[in-house]
Structure formats: structure tokens, C-alpha cells
N, C-alpha and C. Protein backbone atom coordinates (compact mmCIF):
# COMPACT_ATOMS: atom_id res chain seq x y z
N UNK A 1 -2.72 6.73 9.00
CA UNK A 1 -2.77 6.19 7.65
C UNK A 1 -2.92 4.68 7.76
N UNK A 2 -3.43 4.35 7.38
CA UNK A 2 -3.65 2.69 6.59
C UNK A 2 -3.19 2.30 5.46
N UNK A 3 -2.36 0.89 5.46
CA UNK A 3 -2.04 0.56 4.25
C UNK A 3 -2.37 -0.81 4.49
N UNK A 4 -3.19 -0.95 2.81
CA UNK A 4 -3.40 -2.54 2.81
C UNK A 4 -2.13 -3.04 1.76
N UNK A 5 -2.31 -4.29 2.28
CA UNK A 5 -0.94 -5.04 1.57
C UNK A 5 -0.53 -6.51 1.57
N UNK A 6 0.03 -7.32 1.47
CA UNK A 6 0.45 -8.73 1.32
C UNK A 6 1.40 -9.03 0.99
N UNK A 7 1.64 -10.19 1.79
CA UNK A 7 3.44 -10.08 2.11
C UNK A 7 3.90 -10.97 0.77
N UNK A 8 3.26 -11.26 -0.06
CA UNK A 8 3.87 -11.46 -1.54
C UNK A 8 3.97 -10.45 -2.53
N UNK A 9 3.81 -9.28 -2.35
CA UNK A 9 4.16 -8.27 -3.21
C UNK A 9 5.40 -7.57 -3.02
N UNK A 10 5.83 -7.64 -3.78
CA UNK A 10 7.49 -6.96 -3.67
C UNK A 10 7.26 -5.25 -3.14
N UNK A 11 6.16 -4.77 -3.57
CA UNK A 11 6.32 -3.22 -3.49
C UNK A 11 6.19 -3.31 -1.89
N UNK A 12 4.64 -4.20 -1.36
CA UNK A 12 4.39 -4.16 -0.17
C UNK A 12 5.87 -4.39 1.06
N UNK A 13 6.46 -5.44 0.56
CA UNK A 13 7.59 -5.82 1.40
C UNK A 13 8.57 -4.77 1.31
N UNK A 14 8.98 -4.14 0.34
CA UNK A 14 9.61 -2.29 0.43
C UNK A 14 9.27 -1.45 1.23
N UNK A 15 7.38 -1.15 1.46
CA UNK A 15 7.14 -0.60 1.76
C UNK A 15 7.47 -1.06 3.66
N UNK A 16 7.13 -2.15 3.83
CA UNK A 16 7.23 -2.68 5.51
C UNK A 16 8.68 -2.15 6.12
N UNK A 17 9.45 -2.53 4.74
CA UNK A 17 10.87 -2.21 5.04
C UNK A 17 11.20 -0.61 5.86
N UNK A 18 10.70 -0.02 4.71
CA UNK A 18 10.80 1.43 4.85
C UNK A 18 10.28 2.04 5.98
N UNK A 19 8.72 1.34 6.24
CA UNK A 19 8.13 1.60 8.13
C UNK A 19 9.09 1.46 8.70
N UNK A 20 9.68 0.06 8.81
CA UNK A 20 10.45 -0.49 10.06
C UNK A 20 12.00 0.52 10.61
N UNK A 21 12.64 0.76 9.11
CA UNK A 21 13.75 1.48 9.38
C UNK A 21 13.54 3.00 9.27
N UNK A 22 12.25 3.68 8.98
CA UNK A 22 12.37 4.68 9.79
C UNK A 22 11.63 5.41 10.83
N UNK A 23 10.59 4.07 11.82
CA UNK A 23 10.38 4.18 12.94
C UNK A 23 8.48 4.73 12.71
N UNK A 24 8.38 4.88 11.74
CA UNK A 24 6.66 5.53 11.93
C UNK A 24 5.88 4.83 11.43
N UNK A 25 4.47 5.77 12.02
CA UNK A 25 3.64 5.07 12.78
C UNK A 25 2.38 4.93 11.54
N UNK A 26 1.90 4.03 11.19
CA UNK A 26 0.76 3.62 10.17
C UNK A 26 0.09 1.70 10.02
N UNK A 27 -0.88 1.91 10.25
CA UNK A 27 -1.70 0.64 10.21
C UNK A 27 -1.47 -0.66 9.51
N UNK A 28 -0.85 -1.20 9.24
CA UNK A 28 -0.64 -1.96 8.25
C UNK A 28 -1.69 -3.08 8.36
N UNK A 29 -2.30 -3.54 6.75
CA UNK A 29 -3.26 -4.39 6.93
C UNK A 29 -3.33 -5.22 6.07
N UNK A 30 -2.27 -6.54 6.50
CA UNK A 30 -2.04 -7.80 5.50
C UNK A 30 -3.44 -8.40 5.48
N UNK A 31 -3.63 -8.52 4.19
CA UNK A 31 -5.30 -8.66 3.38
C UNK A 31 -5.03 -10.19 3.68
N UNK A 32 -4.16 -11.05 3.35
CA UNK A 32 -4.31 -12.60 3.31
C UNK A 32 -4.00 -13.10 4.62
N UNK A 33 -4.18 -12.29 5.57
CA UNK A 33 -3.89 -12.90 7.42
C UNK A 33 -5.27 -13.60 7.24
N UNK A 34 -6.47 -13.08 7.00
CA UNK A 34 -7.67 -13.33 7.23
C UNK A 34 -8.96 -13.14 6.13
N UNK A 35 -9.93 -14.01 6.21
CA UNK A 35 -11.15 -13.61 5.19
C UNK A 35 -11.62 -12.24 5.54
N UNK A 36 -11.37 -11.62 6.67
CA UNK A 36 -12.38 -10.21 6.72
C UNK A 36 -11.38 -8.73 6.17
N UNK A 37 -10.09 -9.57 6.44
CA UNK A 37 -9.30 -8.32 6.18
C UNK A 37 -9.29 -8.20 4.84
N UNK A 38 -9.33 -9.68 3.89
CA UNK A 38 -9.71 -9.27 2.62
C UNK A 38 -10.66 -9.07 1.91
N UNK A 39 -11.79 -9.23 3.07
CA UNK A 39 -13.20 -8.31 2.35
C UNK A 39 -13.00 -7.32 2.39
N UNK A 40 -12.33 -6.25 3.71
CA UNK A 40 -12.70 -5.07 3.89
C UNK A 40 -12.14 -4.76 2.67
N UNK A 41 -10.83 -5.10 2.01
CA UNK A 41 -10.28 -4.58 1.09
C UNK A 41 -10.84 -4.77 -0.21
N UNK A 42 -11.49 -5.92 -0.02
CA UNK A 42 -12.40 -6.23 -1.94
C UNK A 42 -13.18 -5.43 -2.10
N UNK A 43 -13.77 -4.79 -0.61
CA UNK A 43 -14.97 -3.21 -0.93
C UNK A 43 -14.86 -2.35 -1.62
N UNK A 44 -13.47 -2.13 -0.59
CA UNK A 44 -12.96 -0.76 -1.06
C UNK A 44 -12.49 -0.78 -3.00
N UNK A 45 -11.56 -1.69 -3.11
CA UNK A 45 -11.31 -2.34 -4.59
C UNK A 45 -12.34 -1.93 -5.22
N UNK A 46 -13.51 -2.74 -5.31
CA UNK A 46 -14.95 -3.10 -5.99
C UNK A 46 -15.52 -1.80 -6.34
N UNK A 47 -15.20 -0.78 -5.58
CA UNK A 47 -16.26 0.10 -5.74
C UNK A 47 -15.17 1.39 -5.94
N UNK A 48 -14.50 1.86 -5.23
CA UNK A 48 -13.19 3.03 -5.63
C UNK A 48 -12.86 3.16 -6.99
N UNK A 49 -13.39 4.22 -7.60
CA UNK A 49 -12.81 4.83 -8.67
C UNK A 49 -11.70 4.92 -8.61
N UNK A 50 -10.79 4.58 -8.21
CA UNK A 50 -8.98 4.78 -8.26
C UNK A 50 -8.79 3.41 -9.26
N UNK A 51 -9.50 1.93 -8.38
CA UNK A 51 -9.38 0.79 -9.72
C UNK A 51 -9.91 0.88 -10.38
N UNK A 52 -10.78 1.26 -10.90
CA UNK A 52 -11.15 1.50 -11.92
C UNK A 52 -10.02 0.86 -13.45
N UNK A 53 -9.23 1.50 -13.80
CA UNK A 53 -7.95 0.51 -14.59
C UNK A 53 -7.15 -0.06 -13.97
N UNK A 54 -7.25 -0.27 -12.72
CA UNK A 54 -6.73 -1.93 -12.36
C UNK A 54 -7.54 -3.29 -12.68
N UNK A 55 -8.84 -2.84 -11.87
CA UNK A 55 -10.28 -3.97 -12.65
C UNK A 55 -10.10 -4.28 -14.12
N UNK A 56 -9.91 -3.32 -14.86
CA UNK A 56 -9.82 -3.64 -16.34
C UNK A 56 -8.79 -4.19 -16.62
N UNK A 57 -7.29 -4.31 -16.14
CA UNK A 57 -6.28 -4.87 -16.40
C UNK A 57 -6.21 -6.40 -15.60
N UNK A 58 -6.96 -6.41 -14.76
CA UNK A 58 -6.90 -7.72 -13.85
C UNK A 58 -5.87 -7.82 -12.64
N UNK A 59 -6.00 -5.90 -12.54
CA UNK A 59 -4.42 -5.75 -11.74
C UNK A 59 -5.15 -5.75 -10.09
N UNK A 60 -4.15 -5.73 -8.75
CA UNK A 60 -4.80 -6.35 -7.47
C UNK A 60 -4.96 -5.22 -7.18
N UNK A 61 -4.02 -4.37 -7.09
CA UNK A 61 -4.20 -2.48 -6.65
C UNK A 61 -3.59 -2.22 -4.67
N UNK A 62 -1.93 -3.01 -4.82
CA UNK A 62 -1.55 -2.72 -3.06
C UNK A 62 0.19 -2.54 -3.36
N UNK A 63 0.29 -2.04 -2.71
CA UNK A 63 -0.14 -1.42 -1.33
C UNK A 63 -0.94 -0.09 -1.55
N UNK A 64 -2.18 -0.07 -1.15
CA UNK A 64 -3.37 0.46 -1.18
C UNK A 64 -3.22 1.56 -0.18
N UNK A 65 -2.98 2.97 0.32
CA UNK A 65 -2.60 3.86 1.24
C UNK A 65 -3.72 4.78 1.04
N UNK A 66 -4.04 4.91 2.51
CA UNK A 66 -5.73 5.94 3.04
C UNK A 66 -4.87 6.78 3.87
N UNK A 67 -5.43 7.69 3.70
CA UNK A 67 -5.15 8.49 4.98
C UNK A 67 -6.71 8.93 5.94
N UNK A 68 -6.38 9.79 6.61
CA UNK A 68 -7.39 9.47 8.04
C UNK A 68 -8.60 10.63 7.16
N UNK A 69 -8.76 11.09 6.20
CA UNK A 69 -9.68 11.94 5.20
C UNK A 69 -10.15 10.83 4.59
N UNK A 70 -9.78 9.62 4.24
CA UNK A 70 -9.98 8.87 3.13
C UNK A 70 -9.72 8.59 1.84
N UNK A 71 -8.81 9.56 1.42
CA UNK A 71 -8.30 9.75 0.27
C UNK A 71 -6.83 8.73 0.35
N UNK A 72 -7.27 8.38 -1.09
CA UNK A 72 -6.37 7.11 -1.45
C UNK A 72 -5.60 7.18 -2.49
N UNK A 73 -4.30 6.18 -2.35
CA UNK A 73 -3.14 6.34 -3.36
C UNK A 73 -2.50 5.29 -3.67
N UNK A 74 -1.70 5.09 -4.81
CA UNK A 74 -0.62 4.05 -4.79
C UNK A 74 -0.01 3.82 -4.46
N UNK A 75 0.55 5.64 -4.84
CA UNK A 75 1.80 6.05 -4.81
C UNK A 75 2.60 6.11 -3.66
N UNK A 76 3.27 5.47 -3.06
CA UNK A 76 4.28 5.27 -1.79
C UNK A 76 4.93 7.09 -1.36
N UNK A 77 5.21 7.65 -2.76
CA UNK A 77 5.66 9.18 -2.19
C UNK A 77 4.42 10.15 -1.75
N UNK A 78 3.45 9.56 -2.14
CA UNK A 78 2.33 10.60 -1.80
C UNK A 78 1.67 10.30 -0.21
N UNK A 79 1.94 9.37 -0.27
CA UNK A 79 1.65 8.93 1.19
C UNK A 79 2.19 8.89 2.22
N UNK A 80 4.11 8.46 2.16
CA UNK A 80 4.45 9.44 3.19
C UNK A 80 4.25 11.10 3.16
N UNK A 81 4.24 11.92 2.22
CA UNK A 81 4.01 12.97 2.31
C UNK A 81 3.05 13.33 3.57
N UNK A 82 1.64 12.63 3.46
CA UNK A 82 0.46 12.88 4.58
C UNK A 82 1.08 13.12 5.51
N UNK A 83 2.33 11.98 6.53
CA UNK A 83 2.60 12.05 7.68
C UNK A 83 4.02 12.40 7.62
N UNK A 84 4.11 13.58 7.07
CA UNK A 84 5.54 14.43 7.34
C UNK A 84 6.65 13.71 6.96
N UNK A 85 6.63 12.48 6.38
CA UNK A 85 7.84 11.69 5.45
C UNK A 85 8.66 12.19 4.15
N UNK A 86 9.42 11.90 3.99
CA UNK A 86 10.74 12.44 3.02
C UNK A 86 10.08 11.42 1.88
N UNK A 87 9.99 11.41 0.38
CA UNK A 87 10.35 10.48 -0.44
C UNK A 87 11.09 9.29 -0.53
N UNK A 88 11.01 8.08 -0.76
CA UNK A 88 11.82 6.95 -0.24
C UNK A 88 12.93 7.10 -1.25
N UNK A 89 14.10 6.90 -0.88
CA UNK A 89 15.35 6.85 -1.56
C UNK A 89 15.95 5.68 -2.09
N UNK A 90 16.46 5.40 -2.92
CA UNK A 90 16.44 4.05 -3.85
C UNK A 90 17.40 3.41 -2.85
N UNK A 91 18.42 4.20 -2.33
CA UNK A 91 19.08 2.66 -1.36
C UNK A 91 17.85 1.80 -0.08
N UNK A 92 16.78 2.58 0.14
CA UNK A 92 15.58 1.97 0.98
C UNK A 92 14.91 0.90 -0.15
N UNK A 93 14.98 0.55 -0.73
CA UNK A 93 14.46 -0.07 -1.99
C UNK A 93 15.33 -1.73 -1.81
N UNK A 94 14.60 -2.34 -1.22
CA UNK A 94 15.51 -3.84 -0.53
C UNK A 94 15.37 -4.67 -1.48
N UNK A 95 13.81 -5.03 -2.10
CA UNK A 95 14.11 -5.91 -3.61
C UNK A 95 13.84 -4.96 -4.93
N UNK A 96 13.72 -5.10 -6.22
CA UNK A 96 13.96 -4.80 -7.27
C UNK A 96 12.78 -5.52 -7.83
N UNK A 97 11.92 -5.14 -8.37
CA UNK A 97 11.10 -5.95 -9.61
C UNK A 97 11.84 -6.37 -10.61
N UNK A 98 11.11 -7.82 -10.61
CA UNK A 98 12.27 -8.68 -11.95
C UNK A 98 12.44 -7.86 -13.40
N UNK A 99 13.01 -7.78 -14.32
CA UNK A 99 13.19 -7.10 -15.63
C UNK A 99 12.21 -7.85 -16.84
């Protein structure tokens, strides 16, 4: 699996969290390390019917999760699902989106 992401997004930094403490294995691919890592990702963006109403909202659309079919998600539970993962449990949940 691949996930694109950037270490200023609160979901993304949950999600790193959640790799780290429970040991598995997936690509991670901070888009703002480099100009190519955030082309590869403006492609995918630009053209994926998934943004489709993110484009219209002006929303960024990450942590962005592929699996090795290509099929793509938002959703953090659907994606560990692919690689035999449990649902993340709210005490794994390290920051909180502001109110």
C-alpha cells in the first residue's frame, strides 16, 4: 500500500502514528519532501474521480491510500483493512481536529 501525505496534516500525522506503533509495513509518501513527489501526487489528484468534490471544494485530498490494485481511499479504516489491520481505535488518535 501507498500512502501519500504531509507532515502538516493532522489526519496524516495519526496516521504515521498508527504505522509506527503497530509495526506495518506501507510506503509512505511525504508530497512536500520534494517537487516530484508532489507531482506524482497532483496526477493522480488532477485526474481521479475520487476528487472530484475535493477539486470543487478546494479540498487537498491526504492521506491519499492505494493499494497494490490501485484502488484508492480516504478512508484510514478501509485501508488498513487491505493489509489485514484492525480499525484504528480512538485511544491511537494522538491529535484531535480543532472544534
Amino acid at each position: 500500500m501507498k500512502v501519500y501525505g504531509a507532515e502538516i496534516c493532522i489526519d496524516c500525522r495519526n496516521y504515521k502514528a498508527i504505522q509506527k506503533r503497530r509495526g506495518f509495513e506501507a510506503e509512505y509518501i511525504e508530497i512536500t519532501e520534494d517537487t516530484g513527489k508532489l507531482k506524482e501526487f497532483l496526477k493522480i489528484r488532477d485526474h481521479a474521480p475520487l476528487f472530484a468534490p475535493l477539486r470543487e471544494r478546494g479540498g487537498i485530498g491526504i492521506p491519499l491510500f492505494v493499494n497494490e490494485d490501485g484502488k484508492m481511499t480516504f478512508d484510514m479504516d478501509e485501508a488498513l483493512s487491505w493489509i489485514g489491520q484492525a480499525p484504528v481505535r480512538s485511544d491511537e488518535i494522538i491529535e484531535k481536529r480543532p472544534e
